[in-house]
PDB file of N, CA and C in Angstrom:
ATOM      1  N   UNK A   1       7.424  42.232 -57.118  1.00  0.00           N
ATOM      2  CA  UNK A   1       8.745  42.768 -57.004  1.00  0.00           C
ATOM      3  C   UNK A   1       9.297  42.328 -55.650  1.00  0.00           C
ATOM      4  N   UNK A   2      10.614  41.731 -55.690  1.00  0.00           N
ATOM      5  CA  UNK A   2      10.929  41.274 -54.516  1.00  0.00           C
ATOM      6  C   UNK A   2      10.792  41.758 -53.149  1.00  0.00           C
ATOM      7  N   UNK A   3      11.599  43.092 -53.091  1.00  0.00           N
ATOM      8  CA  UNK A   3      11.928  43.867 -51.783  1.00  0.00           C
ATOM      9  C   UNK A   3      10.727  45.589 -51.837  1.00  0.00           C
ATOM     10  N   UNK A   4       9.629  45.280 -52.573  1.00  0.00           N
ATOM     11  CA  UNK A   4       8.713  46.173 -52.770  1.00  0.00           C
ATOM     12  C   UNK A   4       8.338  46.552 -51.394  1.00  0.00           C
ATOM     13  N   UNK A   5       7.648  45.521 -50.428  1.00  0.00           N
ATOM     14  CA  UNK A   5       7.168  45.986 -48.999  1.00  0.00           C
ATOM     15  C   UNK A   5       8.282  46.833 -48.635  1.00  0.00           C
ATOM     16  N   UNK A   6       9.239  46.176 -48.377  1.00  0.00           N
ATOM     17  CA  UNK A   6      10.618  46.827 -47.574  1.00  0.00           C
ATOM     18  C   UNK A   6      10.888  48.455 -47.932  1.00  0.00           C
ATOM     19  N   UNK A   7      10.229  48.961 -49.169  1.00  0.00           N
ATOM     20  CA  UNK A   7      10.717  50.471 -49.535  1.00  0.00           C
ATOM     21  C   UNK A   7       9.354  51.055 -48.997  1.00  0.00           C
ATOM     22  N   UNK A   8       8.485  50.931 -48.301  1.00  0.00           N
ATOM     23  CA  UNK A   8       7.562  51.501 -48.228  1.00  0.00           C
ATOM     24  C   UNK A   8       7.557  53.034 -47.490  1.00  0.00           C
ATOM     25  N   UNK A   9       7.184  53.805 -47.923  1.00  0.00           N
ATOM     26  CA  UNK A   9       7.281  55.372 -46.583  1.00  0.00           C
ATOM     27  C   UNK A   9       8.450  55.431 -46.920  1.00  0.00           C
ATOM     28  N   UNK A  10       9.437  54.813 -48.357  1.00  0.00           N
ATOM     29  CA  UNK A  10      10.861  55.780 -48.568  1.00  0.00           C
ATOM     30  C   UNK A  10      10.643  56.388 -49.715  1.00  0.00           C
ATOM     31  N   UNK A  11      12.147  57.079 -49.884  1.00  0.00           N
ATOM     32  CA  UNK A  11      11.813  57.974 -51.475  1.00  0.00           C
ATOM     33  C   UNK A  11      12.399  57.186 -52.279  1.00  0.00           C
ATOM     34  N   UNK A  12      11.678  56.765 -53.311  1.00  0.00           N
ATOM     35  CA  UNK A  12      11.932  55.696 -53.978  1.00  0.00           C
ATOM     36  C   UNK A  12      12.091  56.030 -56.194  1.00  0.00           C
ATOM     37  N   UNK A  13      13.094  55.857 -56.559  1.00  0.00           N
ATOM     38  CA  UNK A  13      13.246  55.595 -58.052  1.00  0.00           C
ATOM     39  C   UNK A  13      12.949  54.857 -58.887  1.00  0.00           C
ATOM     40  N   UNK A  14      11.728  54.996 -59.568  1.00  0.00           N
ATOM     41  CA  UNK A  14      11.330  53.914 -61.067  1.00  0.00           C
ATOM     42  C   UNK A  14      11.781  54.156 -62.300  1.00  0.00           C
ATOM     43  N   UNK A  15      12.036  52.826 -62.390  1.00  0.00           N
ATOM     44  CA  UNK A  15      12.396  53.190 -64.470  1.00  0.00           C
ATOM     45  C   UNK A  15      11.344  52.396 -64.758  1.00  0.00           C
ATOM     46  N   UNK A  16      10.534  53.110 -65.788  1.00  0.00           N
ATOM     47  CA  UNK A  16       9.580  52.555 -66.360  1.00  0.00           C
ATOM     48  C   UNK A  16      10.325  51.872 -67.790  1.00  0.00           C
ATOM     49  N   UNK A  17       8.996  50.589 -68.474  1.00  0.00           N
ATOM     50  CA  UNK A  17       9.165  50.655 -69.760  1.00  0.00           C
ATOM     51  C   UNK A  17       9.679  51.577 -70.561  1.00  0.00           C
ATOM     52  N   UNK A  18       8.882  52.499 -70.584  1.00  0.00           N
ATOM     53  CA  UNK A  18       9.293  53.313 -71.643  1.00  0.00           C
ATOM     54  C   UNK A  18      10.261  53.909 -71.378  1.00  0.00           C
ATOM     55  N   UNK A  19      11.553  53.811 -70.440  1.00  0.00           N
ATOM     56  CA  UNK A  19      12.592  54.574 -70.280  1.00  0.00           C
ATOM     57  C   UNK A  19      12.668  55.624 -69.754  1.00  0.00           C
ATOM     58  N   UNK A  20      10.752  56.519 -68.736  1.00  0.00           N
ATOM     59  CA  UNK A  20      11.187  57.423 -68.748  1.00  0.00           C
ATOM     60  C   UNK A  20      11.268  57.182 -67.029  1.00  0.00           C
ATOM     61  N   UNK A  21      11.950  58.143 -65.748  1.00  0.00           N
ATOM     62  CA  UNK A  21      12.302  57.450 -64.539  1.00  0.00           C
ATOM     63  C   UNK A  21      11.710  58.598 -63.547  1.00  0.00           C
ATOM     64  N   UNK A  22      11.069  57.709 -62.501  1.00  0.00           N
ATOM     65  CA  UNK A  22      10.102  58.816 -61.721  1.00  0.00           C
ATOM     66  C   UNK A  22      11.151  58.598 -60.413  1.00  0.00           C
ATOM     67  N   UNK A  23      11.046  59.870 -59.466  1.00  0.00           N
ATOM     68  CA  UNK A  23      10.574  59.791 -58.311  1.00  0.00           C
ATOM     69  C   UNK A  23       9.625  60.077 -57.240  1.00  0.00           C
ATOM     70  N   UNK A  24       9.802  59.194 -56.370  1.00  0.00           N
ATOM     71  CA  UNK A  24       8.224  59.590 -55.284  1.00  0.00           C
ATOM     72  C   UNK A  24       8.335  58.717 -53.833  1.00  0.00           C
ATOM     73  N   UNK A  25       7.409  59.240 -53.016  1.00  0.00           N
ATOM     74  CA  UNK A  25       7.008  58.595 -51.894  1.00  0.00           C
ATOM     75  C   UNK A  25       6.558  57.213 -52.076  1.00  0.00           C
ATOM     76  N   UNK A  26       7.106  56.144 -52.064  1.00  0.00           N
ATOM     77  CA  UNK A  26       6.364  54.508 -52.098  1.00  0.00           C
ATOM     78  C   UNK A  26       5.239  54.497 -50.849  1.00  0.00           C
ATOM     79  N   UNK A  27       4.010  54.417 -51.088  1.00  0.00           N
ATOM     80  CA  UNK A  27       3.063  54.830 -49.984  1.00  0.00           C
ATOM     81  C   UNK A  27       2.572  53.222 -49.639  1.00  0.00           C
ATOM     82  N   UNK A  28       1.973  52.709 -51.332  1.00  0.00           N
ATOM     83  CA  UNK A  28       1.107  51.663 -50.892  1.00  0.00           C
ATOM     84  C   UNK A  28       1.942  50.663 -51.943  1.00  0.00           C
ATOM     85  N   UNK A  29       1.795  49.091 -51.762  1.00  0.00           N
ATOM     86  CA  UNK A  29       1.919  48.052 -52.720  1.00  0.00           C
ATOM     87  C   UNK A  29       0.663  47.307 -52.467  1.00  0.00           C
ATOM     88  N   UNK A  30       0.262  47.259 -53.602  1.00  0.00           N
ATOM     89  CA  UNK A  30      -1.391  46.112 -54.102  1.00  0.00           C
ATOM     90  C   UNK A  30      -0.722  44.955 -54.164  1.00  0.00           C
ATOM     91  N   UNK A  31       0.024  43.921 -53.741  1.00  0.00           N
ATOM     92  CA  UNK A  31       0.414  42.802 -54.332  1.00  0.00           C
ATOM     93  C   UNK A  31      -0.691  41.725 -55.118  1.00  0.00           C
ATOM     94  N   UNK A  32      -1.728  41.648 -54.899  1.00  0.00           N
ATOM     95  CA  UNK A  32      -2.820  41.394 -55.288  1.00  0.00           C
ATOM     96  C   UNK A  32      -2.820  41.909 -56.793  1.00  0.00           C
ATOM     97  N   UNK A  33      -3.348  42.519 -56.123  1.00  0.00           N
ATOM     98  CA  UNK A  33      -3.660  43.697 -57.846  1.00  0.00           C
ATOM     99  C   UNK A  33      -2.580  44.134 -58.623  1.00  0.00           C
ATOM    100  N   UNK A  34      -1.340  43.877 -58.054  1.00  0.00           N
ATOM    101  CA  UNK A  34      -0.184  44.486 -58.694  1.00  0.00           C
ATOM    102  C   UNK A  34      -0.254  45.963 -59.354  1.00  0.00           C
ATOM    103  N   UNK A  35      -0.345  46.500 -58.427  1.00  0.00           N
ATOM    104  CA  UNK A  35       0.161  48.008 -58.615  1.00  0.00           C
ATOM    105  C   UNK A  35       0.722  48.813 -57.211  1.00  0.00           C
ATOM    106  N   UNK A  36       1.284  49.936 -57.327  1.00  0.00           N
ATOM    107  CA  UNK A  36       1.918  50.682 -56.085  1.00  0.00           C
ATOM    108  C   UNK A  36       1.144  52.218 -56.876  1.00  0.00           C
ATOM    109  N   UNK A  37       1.268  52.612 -55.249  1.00  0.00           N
ATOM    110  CA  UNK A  37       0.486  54.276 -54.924  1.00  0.00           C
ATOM    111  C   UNK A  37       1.996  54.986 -54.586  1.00  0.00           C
ATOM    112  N   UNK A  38       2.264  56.037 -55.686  1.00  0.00           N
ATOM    113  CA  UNK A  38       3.082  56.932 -55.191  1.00  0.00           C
ATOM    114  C   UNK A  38       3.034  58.461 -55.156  1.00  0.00           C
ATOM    115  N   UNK A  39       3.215  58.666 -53.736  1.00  0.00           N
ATOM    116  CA  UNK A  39       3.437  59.954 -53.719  1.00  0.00           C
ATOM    117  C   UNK A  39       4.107  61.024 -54.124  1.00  0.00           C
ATOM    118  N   UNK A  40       3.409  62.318 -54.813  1.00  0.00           N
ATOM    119  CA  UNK A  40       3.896  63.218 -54.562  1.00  0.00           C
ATOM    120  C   UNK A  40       4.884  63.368 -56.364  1.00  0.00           C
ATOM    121  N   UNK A  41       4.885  62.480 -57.309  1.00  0.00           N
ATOM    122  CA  UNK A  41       5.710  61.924 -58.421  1.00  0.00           C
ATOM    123  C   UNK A  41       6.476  62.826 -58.888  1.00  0.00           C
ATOM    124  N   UNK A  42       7.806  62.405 -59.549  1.00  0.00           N
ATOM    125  CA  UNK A  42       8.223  63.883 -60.196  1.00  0.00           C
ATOM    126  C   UNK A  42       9.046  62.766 -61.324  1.00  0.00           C
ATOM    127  N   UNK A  43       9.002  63.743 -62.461  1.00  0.00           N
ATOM    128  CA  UNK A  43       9.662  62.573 -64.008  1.00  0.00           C
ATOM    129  C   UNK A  43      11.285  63.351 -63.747  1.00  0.00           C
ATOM    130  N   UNK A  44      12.508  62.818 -63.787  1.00  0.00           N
ATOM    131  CA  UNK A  44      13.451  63.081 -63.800  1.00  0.00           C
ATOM    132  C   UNK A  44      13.876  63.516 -65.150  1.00  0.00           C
ATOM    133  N   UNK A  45      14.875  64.179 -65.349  1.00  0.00           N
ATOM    134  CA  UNK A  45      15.132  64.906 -66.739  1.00  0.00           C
ATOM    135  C   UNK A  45      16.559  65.359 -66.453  1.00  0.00           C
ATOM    136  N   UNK A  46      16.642  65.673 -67.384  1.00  0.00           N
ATOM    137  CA  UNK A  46      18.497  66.376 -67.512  1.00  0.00           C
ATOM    138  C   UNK A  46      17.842  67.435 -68.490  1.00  0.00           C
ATOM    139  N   UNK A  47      18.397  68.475 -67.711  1.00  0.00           N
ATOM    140  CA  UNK A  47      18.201  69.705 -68.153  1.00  0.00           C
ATOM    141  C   UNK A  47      19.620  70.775 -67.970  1.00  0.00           C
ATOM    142  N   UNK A  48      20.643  71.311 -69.010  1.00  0.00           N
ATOM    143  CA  UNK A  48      21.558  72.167 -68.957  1.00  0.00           C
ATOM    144  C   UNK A  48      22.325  71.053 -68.302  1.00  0.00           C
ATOM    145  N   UNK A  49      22.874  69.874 -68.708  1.00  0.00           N
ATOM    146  CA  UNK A  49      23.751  68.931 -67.985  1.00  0.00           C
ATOM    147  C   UNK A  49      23.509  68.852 -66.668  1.00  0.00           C
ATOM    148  N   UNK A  50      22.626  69.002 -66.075  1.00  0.00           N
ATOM    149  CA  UNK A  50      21.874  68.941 -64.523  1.00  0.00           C
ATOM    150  C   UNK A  50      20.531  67.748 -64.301  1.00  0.00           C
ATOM    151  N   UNK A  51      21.197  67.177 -63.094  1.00  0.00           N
ATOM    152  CA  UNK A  51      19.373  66.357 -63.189  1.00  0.00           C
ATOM    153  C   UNK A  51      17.881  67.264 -62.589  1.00  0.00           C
ATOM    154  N   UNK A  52      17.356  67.142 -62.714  1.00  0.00           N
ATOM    155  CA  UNK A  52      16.206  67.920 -62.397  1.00  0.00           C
ATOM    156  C   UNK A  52      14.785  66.990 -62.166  1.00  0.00           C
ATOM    157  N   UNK A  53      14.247  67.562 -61.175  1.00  0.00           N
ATOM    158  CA  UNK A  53      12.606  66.493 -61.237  1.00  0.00           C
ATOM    159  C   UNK A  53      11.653  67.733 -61.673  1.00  0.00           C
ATOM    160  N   UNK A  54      10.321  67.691 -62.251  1.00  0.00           N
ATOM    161  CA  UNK A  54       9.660  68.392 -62.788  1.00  0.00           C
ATOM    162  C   UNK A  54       8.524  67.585 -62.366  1.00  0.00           C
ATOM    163  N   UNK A  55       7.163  68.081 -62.643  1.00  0.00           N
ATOM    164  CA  UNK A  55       5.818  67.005 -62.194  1.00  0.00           C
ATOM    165  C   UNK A  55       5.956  66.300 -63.269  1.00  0.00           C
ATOM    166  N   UNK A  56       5.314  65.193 -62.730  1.00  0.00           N
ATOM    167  CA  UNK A  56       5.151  64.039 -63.328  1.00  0.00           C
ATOM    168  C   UNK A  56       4.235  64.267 -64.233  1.00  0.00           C
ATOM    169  N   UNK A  57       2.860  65.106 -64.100  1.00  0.00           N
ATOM    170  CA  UNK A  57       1.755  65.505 -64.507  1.00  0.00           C
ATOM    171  C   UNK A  57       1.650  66.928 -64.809  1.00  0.00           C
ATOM    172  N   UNK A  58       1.317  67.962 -66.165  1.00  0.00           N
ATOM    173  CA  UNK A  58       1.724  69.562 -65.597  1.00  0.00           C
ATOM    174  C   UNK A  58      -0.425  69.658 -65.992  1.00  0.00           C
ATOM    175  N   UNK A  59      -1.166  68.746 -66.208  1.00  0.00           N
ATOM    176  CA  UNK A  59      -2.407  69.268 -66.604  1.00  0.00           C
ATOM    177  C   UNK A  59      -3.817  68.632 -66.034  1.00  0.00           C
ATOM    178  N   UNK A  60      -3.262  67.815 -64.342  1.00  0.00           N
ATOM    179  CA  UNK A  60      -3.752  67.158 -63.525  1.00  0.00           C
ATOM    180  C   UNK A  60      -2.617  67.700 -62.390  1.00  0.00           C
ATOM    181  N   UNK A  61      -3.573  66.901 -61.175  1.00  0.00           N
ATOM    182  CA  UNK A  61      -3.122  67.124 -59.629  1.00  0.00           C
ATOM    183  C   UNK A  61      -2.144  65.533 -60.167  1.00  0.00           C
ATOM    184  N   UNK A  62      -0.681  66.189 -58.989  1.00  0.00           N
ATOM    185  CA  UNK A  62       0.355  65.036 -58.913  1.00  0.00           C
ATOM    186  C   UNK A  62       0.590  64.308 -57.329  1.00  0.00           C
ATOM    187  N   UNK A  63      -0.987  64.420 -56.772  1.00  0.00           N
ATOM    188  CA  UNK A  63      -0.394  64.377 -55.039  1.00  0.00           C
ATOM    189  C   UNK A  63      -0.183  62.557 -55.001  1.00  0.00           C
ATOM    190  N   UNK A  64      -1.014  62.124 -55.824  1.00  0.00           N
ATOM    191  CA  UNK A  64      -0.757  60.395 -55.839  1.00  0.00           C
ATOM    192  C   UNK A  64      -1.306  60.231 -57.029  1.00  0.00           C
ATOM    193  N   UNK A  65      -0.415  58.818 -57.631  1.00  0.00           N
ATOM    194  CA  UNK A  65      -0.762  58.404 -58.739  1.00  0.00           C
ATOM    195  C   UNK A  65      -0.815  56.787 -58.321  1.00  0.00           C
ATOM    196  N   UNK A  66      -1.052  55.936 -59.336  1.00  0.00           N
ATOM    197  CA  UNK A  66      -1.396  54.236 -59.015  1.00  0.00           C
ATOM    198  C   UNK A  66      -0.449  54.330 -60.326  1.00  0.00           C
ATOM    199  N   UNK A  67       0.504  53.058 -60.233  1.00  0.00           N
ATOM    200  CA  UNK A  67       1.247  52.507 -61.212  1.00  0.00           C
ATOM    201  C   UNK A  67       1.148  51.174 -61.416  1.00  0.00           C
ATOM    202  N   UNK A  68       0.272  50.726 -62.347  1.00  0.00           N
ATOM    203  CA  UNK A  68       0.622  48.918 -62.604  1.00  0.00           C
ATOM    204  C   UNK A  68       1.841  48.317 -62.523  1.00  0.00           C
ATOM    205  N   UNK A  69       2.347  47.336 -61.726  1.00  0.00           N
ATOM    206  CA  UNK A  69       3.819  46.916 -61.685  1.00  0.00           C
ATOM    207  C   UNK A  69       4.105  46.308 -63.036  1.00  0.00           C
ATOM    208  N   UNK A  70       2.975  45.930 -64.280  1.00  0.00           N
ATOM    209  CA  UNK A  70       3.108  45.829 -65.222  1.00  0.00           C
ATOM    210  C   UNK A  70       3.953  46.668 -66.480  1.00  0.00           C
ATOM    211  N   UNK A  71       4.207  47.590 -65.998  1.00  0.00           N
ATOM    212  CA  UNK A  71       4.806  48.940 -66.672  1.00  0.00           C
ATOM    213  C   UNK A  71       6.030  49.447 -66.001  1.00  0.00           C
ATOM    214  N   UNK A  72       6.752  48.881 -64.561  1.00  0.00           N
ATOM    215  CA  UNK A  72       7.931  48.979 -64.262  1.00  0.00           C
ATOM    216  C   UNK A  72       9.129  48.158 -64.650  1.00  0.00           C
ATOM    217  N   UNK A  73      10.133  48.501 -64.838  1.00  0.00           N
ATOM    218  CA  UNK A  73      11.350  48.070 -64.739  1.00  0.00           C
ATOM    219  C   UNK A  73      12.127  47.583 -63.849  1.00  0.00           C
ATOM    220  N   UNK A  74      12.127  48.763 -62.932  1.00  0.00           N
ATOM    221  CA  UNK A  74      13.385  48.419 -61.861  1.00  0.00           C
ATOM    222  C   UNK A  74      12.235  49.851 -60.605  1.00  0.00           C
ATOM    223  N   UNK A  75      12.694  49.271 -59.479  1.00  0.00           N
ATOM    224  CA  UNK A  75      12.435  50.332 -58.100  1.00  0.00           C
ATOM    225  C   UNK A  75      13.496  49.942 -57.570  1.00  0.00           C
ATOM    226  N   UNK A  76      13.726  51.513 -56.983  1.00  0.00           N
ATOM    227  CA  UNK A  76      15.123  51.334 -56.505  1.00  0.00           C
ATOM    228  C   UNK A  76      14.989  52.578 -55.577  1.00  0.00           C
ATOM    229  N   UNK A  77      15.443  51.787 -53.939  1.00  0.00           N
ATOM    230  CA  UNK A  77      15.841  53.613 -52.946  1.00  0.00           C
ATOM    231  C   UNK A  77      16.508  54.199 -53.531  1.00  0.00           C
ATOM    232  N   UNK A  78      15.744  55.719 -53.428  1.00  0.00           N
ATOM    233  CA  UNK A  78      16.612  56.597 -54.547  1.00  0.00           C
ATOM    234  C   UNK A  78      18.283  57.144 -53.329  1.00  0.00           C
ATOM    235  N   UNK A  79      18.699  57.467 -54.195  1.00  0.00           N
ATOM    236  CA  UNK A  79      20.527  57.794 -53.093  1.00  0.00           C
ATOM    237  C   UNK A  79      19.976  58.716 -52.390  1.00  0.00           C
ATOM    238  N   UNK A  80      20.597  59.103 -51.091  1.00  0.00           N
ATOM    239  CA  UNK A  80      20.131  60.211 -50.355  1.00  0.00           C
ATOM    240  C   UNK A  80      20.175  61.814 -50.867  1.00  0.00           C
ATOM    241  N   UNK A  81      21.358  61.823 -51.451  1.00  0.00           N
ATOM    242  CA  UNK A  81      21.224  63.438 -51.952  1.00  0.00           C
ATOM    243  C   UNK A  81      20.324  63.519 -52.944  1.00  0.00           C
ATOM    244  N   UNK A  82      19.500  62.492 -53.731  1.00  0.00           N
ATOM    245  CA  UNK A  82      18.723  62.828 -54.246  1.00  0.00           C
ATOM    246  C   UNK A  82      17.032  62.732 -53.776  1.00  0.00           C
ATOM    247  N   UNK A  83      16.996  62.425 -52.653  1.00  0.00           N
ATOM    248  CA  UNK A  83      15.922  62.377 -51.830  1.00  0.00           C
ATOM    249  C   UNK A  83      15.617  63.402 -51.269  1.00  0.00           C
ATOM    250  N   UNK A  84      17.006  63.827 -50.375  1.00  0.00           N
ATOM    251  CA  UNK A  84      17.096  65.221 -49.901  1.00  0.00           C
ATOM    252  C   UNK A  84      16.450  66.410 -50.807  1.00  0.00           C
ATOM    253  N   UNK A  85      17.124  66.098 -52.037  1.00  0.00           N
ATOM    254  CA  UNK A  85      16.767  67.529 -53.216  1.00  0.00           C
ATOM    255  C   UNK A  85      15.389  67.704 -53.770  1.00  0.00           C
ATOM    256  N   UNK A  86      14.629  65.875 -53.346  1.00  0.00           N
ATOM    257  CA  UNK A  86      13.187  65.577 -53.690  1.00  0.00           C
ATOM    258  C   UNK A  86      12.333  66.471 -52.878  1.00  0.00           C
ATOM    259  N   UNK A  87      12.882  66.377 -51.103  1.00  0.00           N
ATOM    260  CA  UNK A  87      12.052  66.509 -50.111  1.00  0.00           C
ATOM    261  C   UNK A  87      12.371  68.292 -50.319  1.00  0.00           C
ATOM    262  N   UNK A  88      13.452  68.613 -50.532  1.00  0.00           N
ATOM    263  CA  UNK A  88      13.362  70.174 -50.552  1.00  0.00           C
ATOM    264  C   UNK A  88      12.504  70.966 -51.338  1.00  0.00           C
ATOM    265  N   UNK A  89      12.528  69.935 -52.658  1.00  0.00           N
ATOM    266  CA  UNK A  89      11.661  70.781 -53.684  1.00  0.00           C
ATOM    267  C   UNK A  89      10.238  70.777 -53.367  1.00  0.00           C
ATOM    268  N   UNK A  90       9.863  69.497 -52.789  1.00  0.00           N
ATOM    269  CA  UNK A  90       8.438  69.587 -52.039  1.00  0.00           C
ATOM    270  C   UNK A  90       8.191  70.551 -50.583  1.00  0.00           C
ATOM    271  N   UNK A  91       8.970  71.062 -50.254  1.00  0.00           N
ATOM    272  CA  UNK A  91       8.949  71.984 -49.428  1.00  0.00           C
ATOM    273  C   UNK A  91       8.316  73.421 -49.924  1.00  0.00           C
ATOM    274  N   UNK A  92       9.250  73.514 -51.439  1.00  0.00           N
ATOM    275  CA  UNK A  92       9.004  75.104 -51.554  1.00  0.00           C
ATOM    276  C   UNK A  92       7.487  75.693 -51.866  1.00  0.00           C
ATOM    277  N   UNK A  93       7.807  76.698 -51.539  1.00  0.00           N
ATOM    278  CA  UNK A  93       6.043  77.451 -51.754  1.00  0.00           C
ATOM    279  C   UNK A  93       5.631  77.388 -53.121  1.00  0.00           C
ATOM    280  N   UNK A  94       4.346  76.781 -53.261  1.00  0.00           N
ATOM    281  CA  UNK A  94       3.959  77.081 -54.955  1.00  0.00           C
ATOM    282  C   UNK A  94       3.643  78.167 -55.102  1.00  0.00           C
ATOM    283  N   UNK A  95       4.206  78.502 -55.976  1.00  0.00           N
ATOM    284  CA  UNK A  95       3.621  80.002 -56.516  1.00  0.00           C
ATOM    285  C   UNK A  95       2.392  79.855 -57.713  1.00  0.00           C
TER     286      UNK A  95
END
């Protein structure tokens, strides 16, 4: 992926194959191995005409996952207000 190094340590947006679109921390790129380590993942959704992130995972730990670049679409810095709303939700206390 072209500008993959360059997003590294940002909050970053995937559309996968299958259409469905994550966000997360871009931590690591394998260029080698072709895959990226992202932090922290959340699957985006529209919920009540609202966007919403939810875990990526609800029946495993979501602190990092490995993604084959084989299975992406597009990475893209996610816009700031939606980074902001990323980093807040990772703030709040789990209950």
């Amino acid at each position: 992926m072209y500008n993959t190094e360059s997003l590294l340590g940002k909050i970053v947006t995937l559309k996968l194959l299958t259409g469905v679109e994550l966000m997360a921390k871009l931590t690591s790129y394998v260029k080698d191995d072709k895959i990226i380590i992202l932090e922290e993942p959340r699957t985006v959704v529209i919920m009540d005409n609202q966007i919403a992130a939810v875990p990526y995972q609800y029946t495993a730990p979501n602190k990092e996952i490995t993604v084959s670049l084989d299975h992406i679409l597009s990475i893209t810095e996610t816009l700031e207000k939606s980074a902001n709303d990323y980093k807040k939700l990772l703030e709040e206390p789990k209950s």
